[in-house]
Protein backbone atom coordinates (compact mmCIF):
# COMPACT_ATOMS: atom_id res chain seq x y z
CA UNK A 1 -35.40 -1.95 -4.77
CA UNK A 2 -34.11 -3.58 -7.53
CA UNK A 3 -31.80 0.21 -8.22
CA UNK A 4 -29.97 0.26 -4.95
CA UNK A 5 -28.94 -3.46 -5.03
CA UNK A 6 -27.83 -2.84 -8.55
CA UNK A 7 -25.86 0.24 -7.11
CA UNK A 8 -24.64 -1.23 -3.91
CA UNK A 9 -23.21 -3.86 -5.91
CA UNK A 10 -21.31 -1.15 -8.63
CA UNK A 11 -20.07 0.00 -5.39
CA UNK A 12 -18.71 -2.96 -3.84
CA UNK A 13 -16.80 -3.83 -6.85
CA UNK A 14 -15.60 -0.93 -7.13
CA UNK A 15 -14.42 -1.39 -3.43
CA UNK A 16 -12.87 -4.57 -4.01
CA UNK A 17 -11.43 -3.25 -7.60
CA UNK A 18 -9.69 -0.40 -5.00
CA UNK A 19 -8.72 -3.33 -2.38
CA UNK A 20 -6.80 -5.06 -5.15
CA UNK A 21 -4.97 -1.95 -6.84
CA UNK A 22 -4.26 -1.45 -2.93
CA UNK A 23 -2.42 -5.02 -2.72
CA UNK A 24 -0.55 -4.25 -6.07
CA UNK A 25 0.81 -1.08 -4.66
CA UNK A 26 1.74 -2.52 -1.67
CA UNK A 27 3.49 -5.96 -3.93
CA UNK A 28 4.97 -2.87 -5.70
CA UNK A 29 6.23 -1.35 -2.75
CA UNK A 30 8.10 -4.80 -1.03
CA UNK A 31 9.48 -5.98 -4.57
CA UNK A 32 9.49 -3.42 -7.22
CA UNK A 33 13.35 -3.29 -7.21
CA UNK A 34 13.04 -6.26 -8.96
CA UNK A 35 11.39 -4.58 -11.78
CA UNK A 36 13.30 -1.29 -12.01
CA UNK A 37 16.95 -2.96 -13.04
CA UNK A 38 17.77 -1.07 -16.16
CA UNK A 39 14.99 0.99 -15.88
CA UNK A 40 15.03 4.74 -14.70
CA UNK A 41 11.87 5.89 -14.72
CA UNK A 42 10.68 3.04 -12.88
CA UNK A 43 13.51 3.43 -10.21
CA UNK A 44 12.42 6.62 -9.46
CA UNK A 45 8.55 5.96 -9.46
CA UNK A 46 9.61 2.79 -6.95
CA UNK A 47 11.93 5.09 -5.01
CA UNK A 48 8.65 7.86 -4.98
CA UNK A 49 6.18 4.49 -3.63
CA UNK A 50 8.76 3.83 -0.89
CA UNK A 51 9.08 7.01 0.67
CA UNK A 52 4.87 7.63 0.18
CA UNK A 53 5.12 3.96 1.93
CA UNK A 54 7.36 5.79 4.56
CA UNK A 55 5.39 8.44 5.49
CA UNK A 56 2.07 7.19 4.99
CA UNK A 57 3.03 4.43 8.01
CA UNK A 58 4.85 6.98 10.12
CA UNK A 59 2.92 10.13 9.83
CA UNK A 60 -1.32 10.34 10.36
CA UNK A 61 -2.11 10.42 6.91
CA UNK A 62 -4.56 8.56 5.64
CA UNK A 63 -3.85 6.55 2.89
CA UNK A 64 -6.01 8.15 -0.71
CA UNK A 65 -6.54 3.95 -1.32
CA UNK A 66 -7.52 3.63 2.15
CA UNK A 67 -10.04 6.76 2.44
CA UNK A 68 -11.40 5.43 -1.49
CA UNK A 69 -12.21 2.27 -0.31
CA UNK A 70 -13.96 3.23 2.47
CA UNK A 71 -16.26 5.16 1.09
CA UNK A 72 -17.29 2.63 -1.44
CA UNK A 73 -17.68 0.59 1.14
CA UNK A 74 -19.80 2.53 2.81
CA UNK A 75 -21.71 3.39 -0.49
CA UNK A 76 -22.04 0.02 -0.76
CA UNK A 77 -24.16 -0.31 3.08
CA UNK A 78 -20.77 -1.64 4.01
CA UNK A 79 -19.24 -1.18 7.32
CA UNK A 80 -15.85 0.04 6.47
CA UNK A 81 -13.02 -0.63 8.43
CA UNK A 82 -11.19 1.40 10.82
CA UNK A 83 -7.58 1.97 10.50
CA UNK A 84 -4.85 1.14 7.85
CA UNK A 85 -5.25 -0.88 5.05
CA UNK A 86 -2.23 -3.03 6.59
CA UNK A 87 -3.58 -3.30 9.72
CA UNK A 88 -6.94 -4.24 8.28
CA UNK A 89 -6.31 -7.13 6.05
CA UNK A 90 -2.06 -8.20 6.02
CA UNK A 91 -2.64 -7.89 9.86
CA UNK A 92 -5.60 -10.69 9.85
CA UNK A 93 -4.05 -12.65 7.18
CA UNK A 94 -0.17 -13.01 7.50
CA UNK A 95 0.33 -11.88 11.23
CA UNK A 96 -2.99 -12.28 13.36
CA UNK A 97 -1.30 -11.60 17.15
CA UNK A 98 0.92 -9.27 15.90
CA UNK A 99 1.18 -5.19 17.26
CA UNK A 100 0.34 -2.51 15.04
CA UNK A 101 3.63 -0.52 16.09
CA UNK A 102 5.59 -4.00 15.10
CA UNK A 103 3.58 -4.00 11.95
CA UNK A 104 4.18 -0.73 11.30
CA UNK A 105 8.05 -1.17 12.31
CA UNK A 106 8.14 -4.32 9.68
CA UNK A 107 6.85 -2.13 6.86
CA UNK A 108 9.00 0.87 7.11
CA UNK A 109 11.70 -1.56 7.47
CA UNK A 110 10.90 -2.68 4.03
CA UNK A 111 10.88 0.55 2.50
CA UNK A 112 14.21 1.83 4.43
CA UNK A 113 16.46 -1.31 3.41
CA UNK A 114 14.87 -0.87 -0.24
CA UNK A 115 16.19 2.68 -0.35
CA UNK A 116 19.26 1.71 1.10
CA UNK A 117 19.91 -0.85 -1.56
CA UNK A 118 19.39 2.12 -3.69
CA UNK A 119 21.56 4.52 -2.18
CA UNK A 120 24.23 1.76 -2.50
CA UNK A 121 23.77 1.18 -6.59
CA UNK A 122 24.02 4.69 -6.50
CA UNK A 123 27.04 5.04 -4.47
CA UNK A 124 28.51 2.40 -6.48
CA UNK A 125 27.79 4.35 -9.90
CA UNK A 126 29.41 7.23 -8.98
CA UNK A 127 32.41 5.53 -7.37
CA UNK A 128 33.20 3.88 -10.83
């Protein structure tokens, strides 16, 4: 007895360890341009997150973090959640009446007017 509750907890911390890398990619994601100025690799790592952000909203693939947590979760005698990591907890927590599809819309949003301030540095390097 003692074994399993020593291992379901390992594998809830390891579940909330994934839920917080999660909410650091996702804080990467919304405001890593602030981070990148001067900084190519970055840039192109942040540019990289935004379209992953892109497609993992738009296109039914689940999310590696997502799929991770879950089954620690459920390792754990958890019930893991259903859906999106978005859905799941910024759903709940920032907008609790809000659609999915808006939700959804709001984040790719994000990620398309990040790019585009990106495609307009750029255009403004080569112009000079």
């Amino acid at each position: 007895m003692h074994a399993a509750f020593l291992t379901s907890n390992f594998y809830s911390a390891m579940a909330v360890c994934v839920l917080l890398l999660h909410a650091l990619f996702i804080v990467w994601v919304v405001f890593g341009a602030f981070v990148t100025r001067s900084r190519p690799v970055l840039r192109w790592m942040h540019i990289a997150s935004l379209v992953w952000g892109i497609f993992t909203e738009l296109l039914p693939w689940p999310c590696p973090l997502t799929v991770l947590e879950n089954w620690l979760e459920a390792k754990a005698g958890v019930q893991p959640y259903q859906g999106g990591f978005l859905l799941h907890y910024l759903d709940k927590l920032v907008y609790p009446d809000i659609s999915a599809t808006v939700l959804t819309a709001g984040g790719v949003l994000v990620c398309v007017l990040n790019l585009a301030l990106y495609g307009r540095q750029m255009w403004i390097a080569r112009s000079r």
